[in-house]
Each structure stands twice: as structure tokens, then as C-alpha cells.
N, C-alpha and C. Protein backbone atom coordinates (compact mmCIF):
# COMPACT_ATOMS: atom_id res chain seq x y z
N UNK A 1 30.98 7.40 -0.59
CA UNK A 1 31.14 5.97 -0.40
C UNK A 1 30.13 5.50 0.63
N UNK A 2 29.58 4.53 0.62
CA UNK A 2 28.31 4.13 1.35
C UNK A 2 29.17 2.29 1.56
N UNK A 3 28.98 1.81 2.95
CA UNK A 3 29.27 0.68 3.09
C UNK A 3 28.17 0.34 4.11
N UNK A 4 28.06 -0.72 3.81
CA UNK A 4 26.62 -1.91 4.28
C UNK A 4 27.10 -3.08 4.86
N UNK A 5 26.43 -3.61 5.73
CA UNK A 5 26.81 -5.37 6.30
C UNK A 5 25.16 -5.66 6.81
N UNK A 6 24.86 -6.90 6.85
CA UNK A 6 23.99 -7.31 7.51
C UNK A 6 23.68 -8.80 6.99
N UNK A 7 22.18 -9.20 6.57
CA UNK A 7 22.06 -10.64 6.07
C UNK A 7 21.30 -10.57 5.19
N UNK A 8 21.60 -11.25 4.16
CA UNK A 8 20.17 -11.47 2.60
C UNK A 8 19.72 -13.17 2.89
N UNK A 9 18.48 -13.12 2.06
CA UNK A 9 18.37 -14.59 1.85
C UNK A 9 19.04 -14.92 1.18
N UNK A 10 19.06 -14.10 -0.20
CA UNK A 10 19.64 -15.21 -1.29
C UNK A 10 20.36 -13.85 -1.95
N UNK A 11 21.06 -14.25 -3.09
CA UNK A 11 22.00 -13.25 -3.95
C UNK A 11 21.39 -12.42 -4.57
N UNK A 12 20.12 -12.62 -5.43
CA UNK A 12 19.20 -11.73 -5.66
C UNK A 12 18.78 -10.44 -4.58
N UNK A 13 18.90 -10.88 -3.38
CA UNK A 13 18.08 -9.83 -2.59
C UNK A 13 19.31 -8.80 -2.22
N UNK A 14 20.45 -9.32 -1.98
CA UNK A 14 21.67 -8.52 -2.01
C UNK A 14 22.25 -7.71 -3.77
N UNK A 15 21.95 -8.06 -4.62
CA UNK A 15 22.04 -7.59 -5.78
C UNK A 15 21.29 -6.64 -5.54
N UNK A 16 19.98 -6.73 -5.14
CA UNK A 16 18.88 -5.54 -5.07
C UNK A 16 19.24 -4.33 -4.47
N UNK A 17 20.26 -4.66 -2.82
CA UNK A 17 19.94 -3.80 -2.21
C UNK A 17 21.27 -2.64 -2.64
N UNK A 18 22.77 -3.39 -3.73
CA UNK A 18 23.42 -2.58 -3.83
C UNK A 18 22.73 -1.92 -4.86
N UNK A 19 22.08 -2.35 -5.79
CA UNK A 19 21.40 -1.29 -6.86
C UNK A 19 20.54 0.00 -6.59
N UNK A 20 20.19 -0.47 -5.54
CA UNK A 20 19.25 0.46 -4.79
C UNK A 20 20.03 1.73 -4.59
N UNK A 21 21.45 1.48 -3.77
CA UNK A 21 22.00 2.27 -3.17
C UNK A 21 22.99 2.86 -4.31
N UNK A 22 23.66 2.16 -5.07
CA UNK A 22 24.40 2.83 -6.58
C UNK A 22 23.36 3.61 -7.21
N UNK A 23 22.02 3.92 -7.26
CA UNK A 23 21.13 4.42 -7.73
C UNK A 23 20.68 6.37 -7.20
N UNK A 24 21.28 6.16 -5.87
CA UNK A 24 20.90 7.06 -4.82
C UNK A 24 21.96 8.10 -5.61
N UNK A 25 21.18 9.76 -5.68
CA UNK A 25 22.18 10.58 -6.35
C UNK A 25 23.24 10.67 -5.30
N UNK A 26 24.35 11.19 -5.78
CA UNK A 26 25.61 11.41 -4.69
C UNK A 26 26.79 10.64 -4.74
N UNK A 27 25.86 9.04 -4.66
CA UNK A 27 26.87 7.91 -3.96
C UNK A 27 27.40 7.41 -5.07
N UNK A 28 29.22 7.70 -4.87
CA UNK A 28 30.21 7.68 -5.83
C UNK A 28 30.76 6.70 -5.45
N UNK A 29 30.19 5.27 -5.09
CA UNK A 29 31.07 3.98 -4.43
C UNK A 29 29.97 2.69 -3.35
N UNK A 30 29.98 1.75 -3.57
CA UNK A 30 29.38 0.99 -2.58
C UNK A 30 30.33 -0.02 -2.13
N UNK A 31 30.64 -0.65 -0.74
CA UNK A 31 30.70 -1.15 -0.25
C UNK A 31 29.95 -2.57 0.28
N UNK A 32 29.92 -3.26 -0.50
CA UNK A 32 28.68 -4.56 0.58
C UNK A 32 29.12 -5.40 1.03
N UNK A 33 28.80 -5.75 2.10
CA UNK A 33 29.44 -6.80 2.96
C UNK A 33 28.34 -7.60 3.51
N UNK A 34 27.39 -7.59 2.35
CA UNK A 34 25.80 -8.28 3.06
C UNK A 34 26.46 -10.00 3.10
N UNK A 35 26.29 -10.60 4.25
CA UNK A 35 26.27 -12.19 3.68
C UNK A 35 24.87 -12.89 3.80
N UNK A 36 24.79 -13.97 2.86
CA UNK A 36 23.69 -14.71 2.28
C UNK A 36 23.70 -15.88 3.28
N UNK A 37 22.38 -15.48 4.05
CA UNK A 37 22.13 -17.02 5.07
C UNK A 37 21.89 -18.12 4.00
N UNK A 38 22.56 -19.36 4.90
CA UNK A 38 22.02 -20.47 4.38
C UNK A 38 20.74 -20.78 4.81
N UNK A 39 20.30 -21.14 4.12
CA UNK A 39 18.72 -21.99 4.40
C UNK A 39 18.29 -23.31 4.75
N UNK A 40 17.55 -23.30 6.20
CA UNK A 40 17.71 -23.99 6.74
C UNK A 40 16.38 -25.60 6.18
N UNK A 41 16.79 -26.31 5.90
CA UNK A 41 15.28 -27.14 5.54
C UNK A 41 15.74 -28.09 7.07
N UNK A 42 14.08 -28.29 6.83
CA UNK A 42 13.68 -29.80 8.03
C UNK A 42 12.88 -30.77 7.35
């Protein structure tokens, strides 16, 4: 089991990073707890 937290930009980049890790031989489980900053405009 592998569990993660931190920040993505967007949902794509968090999609990426659990694939990444479901990909890794071994890991029988992911956990993500990435949350998606909002973006800030000016």
C-alpha cells in the first residue's frame, strides 16, 4: 500500500502521479490524498 498527500495543479497531474505509482511492481494499493490548488488569476 503506498499513500501520498501533497499539491497538483490540476486533476490531470494527480491522475498522472497515481498511475505512475499503480504502475510500480509490488504496489498492491494506492492511497492519494493529493489536493488540486486553485488557480490564482490577476
Amino acid at each position: 500500500m503506498v499513500k501520498f498527500e501533497g499539491k497538483a495543479s490540476n486533476a490531470a497531474e494527480k491522475d498522472l502521479v497515481t498511475k505512475y505509482v499503480q504502475d510500480v511492481y509490488g504496489v498492491k494499493g494506492v492511497t492519494n490524498n493529493i489536493s488540486i490548488e486553485e488557480s490564482k488569476t490577476t
